[in-house]
N, C-alpha and C. Protein backbone atom coordinates (compact mmCIF):
# COMPACT_ATOMS: atom_id res chain seq x y z
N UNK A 1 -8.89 -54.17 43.02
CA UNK A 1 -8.11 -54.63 44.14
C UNK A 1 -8.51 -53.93 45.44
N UNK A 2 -9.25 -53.04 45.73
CA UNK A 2 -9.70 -52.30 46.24
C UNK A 2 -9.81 -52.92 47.91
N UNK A 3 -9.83 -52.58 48.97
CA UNK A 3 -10.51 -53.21 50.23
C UNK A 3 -11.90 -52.90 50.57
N UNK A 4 -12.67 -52.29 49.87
CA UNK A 4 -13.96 -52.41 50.07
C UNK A 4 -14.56 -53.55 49.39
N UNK A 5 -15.33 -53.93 49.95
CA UNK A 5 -16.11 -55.37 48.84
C UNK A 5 -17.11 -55.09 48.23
N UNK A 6 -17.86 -55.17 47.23
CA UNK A 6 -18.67 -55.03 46.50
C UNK A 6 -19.02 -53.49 45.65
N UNK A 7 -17.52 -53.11 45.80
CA UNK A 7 -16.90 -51.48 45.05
C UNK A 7 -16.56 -51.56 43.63
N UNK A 8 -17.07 -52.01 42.80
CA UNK A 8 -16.88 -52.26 41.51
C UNK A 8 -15.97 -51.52 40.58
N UNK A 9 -17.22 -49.96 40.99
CA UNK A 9 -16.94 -48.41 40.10
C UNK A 9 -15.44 -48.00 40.50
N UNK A 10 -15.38 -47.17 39.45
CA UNK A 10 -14.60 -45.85 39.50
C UNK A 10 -14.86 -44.85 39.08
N UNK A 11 -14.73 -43.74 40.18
CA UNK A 11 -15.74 -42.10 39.78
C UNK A 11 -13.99 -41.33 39.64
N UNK A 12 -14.69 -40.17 39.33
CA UNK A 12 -13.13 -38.89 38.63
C UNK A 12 -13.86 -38.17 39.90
N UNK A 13 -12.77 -37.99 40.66
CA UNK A 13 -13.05 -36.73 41.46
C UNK A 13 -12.43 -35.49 41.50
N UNK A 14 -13.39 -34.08 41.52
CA UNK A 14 -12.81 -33.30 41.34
C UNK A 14 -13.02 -31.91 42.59
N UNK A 15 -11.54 -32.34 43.04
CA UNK A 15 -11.35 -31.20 44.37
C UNK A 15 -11.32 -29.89 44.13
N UNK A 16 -12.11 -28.68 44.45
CA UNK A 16 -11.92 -27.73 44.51
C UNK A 16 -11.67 -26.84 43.53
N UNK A 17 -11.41 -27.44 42.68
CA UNK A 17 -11.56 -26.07 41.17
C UNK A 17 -12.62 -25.06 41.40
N UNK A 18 -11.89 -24.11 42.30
CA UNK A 18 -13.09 -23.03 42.62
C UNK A 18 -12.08 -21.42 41.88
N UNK A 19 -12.78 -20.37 41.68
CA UNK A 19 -12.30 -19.14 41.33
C UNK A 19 -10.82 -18.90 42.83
N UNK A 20 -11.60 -18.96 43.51
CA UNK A 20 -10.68 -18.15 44.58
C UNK A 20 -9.74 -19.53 45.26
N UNK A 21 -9.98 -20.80 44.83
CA UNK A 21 -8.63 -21.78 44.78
C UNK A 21 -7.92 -21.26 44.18
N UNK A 22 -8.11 -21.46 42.67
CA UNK A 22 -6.91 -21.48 41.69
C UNK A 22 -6.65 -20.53 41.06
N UNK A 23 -7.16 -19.43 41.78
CA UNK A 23 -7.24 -17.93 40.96
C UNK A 23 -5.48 -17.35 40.87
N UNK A 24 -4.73 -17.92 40.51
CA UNK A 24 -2.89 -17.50 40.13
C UNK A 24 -2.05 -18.69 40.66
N UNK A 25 -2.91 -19.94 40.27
CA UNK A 25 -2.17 -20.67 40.55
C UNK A 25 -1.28 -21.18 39.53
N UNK A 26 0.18 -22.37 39.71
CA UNK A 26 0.18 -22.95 39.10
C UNK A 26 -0.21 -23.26 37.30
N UNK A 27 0.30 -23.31 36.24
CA UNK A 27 -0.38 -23.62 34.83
C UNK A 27 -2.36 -23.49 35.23
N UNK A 28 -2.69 -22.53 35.79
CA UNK A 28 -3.93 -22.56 36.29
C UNK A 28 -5.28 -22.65 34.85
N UNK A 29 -4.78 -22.44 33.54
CA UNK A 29 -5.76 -22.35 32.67
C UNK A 29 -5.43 -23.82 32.35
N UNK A 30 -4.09 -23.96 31.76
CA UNK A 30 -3.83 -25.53 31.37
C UNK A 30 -4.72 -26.80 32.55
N UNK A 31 -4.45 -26.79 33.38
CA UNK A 31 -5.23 -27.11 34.60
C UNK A 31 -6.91 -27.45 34.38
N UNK A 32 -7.09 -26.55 34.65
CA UNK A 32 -8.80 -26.44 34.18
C UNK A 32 -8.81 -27.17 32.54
N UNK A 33 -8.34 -26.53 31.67
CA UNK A 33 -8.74 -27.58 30.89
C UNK A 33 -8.51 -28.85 30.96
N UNK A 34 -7.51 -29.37 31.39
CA UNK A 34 -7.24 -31.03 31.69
C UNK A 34 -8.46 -31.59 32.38
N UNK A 35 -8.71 -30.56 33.20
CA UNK A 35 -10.09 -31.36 34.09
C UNK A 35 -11.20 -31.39 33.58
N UNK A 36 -11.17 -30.45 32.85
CA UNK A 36 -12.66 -30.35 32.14
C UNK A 36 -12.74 -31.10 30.66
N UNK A 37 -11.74 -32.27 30.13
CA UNK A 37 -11.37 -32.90 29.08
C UNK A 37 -11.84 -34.30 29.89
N UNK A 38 -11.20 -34.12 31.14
CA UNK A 38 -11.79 -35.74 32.21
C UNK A 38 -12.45 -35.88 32.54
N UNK A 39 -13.19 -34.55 33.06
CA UNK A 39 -14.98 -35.05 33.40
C UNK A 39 -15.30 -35.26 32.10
N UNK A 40 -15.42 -34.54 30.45
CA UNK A 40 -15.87 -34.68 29.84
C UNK A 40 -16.12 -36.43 29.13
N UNK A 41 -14.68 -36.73 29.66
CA UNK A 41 -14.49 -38.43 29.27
C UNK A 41 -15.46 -39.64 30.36
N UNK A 42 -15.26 -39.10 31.14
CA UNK A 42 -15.81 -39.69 32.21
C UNK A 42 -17.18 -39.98 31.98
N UNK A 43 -17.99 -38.67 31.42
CA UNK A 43 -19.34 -38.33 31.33
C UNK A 43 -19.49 -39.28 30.01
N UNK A 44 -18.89 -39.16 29.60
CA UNK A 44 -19.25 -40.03 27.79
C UNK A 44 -18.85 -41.54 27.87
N UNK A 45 -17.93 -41.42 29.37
CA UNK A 45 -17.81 -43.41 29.33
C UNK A 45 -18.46 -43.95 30.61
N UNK A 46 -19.52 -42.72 30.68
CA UNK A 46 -20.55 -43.26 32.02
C UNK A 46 -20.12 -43.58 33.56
N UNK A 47 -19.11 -43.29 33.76
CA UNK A 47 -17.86 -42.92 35.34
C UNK A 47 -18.80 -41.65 35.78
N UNK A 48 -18.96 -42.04 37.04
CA UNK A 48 -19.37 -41.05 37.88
C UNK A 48 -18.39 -39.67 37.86
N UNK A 49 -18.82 -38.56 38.32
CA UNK A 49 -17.90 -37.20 38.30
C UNK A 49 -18.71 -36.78 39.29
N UNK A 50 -17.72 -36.94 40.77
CA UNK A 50 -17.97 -36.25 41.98
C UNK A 50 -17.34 -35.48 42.10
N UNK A 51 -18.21 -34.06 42.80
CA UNK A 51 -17.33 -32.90 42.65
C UNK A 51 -17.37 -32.22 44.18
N UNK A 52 -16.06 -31.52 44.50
CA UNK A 52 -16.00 -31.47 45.80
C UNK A 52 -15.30 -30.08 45.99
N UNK A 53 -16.30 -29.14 46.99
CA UNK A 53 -16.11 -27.56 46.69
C UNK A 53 -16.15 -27.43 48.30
N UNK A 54 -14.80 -26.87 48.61
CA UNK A 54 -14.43 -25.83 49.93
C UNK A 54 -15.04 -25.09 50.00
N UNK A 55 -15.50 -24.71 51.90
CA UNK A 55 -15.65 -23.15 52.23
C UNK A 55 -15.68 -23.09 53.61
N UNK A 56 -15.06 -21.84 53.65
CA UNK A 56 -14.53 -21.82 55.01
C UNK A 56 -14.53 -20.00 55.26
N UNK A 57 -13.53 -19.72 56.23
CA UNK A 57 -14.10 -18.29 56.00
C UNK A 57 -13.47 -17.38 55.17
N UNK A 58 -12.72 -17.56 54.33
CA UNK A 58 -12.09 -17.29 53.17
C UNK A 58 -13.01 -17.56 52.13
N UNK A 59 -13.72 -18.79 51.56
CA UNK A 59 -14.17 -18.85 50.59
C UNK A 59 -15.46 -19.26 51.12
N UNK A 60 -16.59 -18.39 51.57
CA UNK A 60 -17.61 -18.24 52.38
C UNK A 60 -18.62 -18.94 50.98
N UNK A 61 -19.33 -19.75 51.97
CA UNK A 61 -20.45 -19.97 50.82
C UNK A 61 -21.27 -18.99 50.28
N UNK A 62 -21.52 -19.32 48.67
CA UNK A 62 -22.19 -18.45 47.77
C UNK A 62 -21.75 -17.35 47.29
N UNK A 63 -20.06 -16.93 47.97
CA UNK A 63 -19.60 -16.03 47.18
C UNK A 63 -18.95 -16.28 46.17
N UNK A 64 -18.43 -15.63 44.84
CA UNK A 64 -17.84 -15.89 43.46
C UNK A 64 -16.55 -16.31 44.07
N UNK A 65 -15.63 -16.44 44.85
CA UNK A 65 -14.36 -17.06 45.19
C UNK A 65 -14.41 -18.41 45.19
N UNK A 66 -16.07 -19.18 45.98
CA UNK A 66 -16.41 -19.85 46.36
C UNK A 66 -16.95 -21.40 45.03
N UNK A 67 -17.33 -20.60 44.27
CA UNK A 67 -18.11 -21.25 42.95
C UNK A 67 -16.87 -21.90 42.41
N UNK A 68 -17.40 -22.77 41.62
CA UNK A 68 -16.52 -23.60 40.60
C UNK A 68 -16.61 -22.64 39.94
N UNK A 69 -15.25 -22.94 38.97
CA UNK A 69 -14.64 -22.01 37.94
C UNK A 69 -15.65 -22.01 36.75
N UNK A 70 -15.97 -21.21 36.27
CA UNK A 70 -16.71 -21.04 35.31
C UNK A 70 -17.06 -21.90 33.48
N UNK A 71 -15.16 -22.11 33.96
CA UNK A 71 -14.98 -23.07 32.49
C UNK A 71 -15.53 -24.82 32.89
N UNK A 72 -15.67 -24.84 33.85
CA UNK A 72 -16.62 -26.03 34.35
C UNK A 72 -17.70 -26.41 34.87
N UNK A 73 -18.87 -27.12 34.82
CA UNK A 73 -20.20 -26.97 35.18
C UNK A 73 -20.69 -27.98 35.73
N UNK A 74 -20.99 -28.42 36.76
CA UNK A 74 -21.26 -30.37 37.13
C UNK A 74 -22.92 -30.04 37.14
N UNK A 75 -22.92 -31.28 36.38
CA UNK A 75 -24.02 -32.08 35.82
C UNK A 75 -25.15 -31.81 36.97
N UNK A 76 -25.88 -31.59 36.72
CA UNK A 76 -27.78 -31.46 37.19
C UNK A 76 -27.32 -33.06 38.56
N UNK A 77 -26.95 -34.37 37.85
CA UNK A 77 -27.11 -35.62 38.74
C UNK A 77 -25.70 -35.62 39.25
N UNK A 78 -24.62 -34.83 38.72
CA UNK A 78 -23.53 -35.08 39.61
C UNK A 78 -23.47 -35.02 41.00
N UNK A 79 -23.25 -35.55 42.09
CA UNK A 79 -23.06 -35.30 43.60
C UNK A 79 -22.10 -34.21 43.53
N UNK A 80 -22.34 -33.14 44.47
CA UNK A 80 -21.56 -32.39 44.56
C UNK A 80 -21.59 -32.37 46.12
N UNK A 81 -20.17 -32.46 46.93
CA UNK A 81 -19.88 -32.56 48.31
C UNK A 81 -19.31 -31.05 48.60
N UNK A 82 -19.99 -30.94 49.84
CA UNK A 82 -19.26 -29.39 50.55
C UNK A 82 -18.23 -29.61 51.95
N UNK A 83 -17.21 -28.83 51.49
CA UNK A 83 -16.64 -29.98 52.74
C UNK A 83 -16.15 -28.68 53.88
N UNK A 84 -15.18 -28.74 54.50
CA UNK A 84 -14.82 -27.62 55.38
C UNK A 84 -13.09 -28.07 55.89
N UNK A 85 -12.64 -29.32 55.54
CA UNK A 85 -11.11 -29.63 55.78
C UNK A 85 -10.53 -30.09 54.81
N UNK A 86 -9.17 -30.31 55.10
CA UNK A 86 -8.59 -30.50 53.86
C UNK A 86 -8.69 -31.88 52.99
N UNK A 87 -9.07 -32.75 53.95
CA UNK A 87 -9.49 -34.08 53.47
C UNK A 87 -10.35 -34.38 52.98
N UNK A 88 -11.44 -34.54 51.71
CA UNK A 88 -12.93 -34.62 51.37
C UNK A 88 -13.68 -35.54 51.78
N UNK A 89 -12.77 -36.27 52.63
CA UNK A 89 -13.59 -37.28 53.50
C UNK A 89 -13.81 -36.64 54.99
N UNK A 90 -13.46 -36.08 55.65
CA UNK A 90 -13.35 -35.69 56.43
C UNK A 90 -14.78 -34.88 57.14
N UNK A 91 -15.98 -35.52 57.48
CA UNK A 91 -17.17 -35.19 58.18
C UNK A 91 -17.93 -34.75 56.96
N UNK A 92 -17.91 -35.01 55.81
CA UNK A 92 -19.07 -35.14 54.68
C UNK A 92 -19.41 -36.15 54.47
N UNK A 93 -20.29 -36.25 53.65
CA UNK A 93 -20.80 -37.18 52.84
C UNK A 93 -20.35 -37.98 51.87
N UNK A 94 -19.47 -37.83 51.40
CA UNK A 94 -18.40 -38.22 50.43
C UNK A 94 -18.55 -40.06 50.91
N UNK A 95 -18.07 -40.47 51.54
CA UNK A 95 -18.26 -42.07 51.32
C UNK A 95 -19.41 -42.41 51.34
N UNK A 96 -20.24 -41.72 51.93
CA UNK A 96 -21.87 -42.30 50.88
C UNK A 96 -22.37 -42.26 50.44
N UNK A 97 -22.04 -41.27 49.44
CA UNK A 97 -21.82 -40.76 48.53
C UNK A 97 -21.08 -42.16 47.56
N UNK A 98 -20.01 -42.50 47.47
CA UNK A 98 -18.88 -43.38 46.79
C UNK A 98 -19.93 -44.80 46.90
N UNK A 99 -20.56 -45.12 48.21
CA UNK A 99 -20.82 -46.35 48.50
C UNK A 99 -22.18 -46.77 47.59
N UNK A 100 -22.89 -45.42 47.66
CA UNK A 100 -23.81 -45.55 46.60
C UNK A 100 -24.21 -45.70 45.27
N UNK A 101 -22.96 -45.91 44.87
CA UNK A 101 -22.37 -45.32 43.63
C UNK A 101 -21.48 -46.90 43.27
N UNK A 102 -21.63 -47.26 44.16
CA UNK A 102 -20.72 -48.81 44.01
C UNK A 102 -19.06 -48.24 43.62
N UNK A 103 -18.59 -47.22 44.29
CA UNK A 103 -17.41 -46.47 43.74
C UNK A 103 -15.77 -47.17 45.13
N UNK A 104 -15.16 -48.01 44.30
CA UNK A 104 -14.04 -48.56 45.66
C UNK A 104 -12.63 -47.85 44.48
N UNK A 105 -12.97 -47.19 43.59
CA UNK A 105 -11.42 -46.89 42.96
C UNK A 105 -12.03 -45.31 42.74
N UNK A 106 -11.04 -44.26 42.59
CA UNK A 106 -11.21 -43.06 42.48
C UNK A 106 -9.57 -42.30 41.81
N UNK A 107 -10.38 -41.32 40.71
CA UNK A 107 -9.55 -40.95 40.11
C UNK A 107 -9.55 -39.22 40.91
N UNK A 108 -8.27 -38.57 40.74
CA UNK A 108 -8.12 -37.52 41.75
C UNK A 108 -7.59 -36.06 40.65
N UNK A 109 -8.20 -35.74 40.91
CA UNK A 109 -7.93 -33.85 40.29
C UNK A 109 -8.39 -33.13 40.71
N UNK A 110 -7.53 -32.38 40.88
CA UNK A 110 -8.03 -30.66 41.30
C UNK A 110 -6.92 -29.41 41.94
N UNK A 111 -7.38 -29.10 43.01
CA UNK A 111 -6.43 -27.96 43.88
C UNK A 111 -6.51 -28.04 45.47
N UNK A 112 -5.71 -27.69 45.83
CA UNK A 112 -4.67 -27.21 45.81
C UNK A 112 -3.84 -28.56 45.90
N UNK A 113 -2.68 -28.83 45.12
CA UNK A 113 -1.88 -29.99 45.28
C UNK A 113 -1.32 -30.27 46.78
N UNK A 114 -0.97 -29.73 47.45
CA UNK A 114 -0.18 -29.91 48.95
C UNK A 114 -1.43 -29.31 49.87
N UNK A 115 -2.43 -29.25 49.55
CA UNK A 115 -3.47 -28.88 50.21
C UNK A 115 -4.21 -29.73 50.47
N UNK A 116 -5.45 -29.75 49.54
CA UNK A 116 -6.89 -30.42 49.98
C UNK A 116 -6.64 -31.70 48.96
N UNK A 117 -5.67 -31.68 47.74
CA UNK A 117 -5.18 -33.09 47.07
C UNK A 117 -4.82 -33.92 47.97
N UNK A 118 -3.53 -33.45 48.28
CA UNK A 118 -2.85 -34.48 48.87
C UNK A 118 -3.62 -35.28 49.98
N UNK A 119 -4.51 -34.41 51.15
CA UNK A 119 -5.11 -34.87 52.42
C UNK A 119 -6.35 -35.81 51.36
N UNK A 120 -6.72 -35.50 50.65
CA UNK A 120 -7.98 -36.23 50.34
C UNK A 120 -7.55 -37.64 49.80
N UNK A 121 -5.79 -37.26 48.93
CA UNK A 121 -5.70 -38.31 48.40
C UNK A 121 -5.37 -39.83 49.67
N UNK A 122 -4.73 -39.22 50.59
CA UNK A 122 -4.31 -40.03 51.71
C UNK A 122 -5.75 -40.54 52.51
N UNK A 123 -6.77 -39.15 52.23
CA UNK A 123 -7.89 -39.90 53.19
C UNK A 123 -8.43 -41.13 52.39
N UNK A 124 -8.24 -40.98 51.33
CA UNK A 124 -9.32 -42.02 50.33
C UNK A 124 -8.38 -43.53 50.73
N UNK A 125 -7.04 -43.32 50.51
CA UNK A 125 -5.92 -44.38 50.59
C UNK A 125 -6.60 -44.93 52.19
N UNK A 126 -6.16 -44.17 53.10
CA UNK A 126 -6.35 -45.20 54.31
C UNK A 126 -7.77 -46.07 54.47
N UNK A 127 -8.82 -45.05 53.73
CA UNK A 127 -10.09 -45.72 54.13
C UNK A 127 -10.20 -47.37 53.03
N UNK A 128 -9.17 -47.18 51.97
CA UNK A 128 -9.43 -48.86 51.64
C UNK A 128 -9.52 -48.09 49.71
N UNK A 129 -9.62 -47.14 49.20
CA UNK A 129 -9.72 -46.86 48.08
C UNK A 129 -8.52 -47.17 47.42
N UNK A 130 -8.74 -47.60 45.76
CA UNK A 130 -7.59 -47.40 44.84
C UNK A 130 -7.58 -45.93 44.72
N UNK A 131 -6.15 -45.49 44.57
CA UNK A 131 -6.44 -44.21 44.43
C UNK A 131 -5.42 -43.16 43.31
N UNK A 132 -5.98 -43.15 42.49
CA UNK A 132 -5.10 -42.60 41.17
C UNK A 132 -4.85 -41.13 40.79
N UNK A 133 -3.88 -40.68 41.17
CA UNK A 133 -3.52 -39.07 40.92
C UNK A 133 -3.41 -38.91 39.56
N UNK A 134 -3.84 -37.85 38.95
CA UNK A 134 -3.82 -37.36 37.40
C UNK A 134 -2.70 -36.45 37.56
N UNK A 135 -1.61 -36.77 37.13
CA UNK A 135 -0.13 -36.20 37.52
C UNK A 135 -0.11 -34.60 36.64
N UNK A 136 -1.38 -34.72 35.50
CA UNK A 136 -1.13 -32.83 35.05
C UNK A 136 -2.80 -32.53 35.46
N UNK A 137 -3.06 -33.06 35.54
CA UNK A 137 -4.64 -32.09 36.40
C UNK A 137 -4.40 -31.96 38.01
N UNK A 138 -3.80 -31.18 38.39
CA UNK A 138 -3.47 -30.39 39.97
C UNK A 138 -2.47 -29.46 39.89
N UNK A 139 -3.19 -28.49 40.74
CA UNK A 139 -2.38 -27.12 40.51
C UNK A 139 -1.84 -27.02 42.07
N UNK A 140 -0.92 -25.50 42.54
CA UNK A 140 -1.10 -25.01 43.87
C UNK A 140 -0.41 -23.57 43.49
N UNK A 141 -0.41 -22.98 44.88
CA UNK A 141 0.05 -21.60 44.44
C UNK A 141 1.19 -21.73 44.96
N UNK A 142 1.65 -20.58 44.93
CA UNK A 142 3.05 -20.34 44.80
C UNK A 142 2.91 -20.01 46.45
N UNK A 143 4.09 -20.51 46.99
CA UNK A 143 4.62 -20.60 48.43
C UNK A 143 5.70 -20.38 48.64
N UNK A 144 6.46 -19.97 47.94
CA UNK A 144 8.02 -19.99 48.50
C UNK A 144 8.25 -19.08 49.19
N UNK A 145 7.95 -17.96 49.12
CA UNK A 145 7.60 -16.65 50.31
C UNK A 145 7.63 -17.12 51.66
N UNK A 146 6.82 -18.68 51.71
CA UNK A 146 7.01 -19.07 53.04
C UNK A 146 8.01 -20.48 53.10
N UNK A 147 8.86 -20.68 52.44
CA UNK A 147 9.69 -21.59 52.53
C UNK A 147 9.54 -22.73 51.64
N UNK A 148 8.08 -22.99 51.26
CA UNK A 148 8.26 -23.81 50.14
C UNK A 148 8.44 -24.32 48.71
N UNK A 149 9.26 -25.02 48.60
CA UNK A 149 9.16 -25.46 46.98
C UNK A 149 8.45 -24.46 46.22
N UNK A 150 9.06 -24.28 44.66
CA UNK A 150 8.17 -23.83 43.44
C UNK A 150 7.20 -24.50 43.57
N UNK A 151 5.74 -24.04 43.24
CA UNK A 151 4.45 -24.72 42.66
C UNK A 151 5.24 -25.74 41.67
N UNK A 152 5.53 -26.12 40.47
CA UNK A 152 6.50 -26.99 40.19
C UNK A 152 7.08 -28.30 40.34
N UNK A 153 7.98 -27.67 41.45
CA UNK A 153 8.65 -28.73 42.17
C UNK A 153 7.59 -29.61 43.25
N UNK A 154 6.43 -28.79 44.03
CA UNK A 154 5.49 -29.39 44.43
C UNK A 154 4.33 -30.38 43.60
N UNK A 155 4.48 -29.87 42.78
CA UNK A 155 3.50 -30.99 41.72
C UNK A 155 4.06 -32.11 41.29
N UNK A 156 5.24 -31.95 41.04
CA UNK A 156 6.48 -33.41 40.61
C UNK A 156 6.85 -34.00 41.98
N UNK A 157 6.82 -32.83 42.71
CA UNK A 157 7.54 -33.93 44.66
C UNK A 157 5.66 -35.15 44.58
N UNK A 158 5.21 -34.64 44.56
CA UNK A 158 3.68 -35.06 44.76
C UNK A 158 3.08 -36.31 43.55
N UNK A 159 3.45 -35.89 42.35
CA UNK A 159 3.51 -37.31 41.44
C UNK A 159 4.12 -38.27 41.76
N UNK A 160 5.67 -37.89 41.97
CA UNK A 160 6.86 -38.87 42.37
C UNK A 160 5.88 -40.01 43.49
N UNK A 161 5.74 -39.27 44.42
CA UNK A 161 5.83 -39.71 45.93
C UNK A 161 4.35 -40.85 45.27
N UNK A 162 3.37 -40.12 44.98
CA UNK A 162 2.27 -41.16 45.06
C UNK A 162 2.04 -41.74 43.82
N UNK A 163 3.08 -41.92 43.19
CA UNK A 163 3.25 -43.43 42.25
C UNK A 163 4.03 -44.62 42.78
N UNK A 164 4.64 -43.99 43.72
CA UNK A 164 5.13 -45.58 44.46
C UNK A 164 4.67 -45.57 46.06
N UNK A 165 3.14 -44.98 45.88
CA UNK A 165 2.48 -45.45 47.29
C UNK A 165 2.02 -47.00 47.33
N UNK A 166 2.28 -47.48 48.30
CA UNK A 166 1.89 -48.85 48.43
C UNK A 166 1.37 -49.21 49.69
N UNK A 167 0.50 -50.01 49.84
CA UNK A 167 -0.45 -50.51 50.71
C UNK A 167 -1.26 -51.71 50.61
N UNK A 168 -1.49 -52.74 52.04
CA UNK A 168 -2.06 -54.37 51.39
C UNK A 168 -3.15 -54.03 50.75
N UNK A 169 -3.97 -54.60 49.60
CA UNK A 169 -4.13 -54.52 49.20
C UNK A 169 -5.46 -53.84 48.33
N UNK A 170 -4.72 -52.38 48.04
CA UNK A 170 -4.49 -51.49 47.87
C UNK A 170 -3.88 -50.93 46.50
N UNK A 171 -4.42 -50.41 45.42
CA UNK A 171 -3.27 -49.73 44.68
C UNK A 171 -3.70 -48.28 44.78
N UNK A 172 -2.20 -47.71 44.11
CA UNK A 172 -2.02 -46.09 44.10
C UNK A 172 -1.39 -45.69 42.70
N UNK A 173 -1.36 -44.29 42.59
CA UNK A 173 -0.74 -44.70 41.17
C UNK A 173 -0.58 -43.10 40.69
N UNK A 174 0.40 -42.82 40.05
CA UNK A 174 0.01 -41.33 39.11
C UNK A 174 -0.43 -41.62 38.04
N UNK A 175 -1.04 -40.90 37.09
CA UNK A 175 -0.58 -41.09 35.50
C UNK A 175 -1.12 -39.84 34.86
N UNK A 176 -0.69 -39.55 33.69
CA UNK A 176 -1.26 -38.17 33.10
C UNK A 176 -2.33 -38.37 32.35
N UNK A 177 -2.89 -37.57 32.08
CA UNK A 177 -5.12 -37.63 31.80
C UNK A 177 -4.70 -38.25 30.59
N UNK A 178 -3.82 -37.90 29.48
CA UNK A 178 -3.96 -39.12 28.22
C UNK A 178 -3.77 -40.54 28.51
N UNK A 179 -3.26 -40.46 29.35
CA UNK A 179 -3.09 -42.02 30.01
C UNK A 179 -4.18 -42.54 30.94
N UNK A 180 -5.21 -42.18 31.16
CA UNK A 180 -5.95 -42.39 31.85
C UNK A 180 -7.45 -43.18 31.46
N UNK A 181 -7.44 -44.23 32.00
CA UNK A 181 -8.11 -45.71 31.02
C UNK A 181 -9.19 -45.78 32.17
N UNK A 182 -10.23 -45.08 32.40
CA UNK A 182 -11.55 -45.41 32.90
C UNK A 182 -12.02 -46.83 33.39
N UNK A 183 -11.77 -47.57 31.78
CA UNK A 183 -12.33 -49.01 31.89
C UNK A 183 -11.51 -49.53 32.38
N UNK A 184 -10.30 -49.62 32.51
CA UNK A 184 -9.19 -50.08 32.92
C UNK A 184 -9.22 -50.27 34.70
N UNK A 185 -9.73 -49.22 34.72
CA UNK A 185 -9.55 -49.01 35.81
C UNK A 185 -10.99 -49.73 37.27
N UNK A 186 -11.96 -49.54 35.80
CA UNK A 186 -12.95 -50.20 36.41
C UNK A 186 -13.33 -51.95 36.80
C-alpha cells in the first residue's frame, strides 16, 4: 500500500544497537536478542537488513561506544548507513539506499525508543513508507531523573501510539517479532 511506486520490498531496519546506545538500557540483553532472531529471519527469508549506526560527539566514530553491539554482526552486503540525527533519513543515504533495494515497506528495531526510533519511525512515515514497529525489539534508558516516563511506560506509550498511526495511503502498525510475517508484509 505503500506511496512510493514500484517499492515492492520490505527490509528490517536496525537503528542503533550500538555498545554506548544501549549500554543500561531498558530489558537491554532481551532486546538484542530479539533483534538478532530478526535479522537472523530476515537473512534466511532473503529481506534486506539495513543497518543504521549513530555518531556524534558522544559516540565518536571508531570508538567501542560507537560499534554495534557485539552480539550482532551485519553481513559483508548489508548497507550499513551512518547518520548524525535522530531521524535515519535525515541527510544520509538511507532512501537510496531503500530505492535500490526496491524497499517501500520497512520493518523498525532498535534504540533508543523516544530517540532515534521514534524520529526515524515518523521520518520513514511522512516520506510515503509502510512502517512497522517491532513492539519488543526497542529499548531506551531510563529518564525519569529528568521528568520522563519509566523506560517501560515509554516503550508501551510508543507501541500504543504507532499502532493506530494512520495516513492516506499509508499503513503503520506495531506487532511483536513472533508476529512478524516478512512475506506478509512483502
Amino acid at each position: 500500500m505503500t506511496t512510493l511506486h514500484n517499492r515492492p520490498h520490505t527490509a528490517l531496519l536496525v537503528v542503533d544497537v550500538q555498545n554506548g546506545v544501549v549500554a543500561g538500557t531498558y530489558r537491554r540483553d532481551d532486546v538484542v536478542g530479539i533483534v538478532g532472531a530478526l535479522v537472523q529471519r530476515a537473512r534466511h527469508e532473503g529481506v534486506p537488513v539495513i543497518w543504521v549506526q549513530h555518531s556524534d560527539a558522544q559516540l565518536v566514530r571508531g570508538c567501542d561506544d560507537w560499534r554495534i553491539v557485539p552480539e550482532l554482526v551485519p553481513g559483508e552486503a548489508e548497507p550499513l548507513v551512518e547518520k548524525h540525527h535522530g531521524d535515519s533519513f535525515e541527510d544520509t543515504p538511507l532512501e537510496s539506499v531503500l530505492a535500490g533495494l526496491g524497499v517501500g515497506r520497512l520493518v523498525v528495531a532498535g534504540a533508543e525508543t523516544d530517540a532515534c526510533v521514534r524520529s526515524t519511525l515518523h521520518g520513514a512515515f511522512v516520506r510515503g513508507y509502510d512502517t512497522t514497529l517491532v513492539g519488543d525489539a526497542h529499548t531506551t534508558q531510563d529518564r525519569t531523573a529528568w521528568g520522563a516516563p519509566p523506560p517501560e511506560q515509554v516503550v508501551a506509550h510508543t507501541n500504543l501510539y504507532w499502532a493506530h498511526q494512520t495516513a492516506p495511503g499509508r499503513t503503520a502498525g506495531t506487532v511483536e517479532a513472533k508476529d512478524v510475517d516478512f512475506a506478509a508484509l512483502a
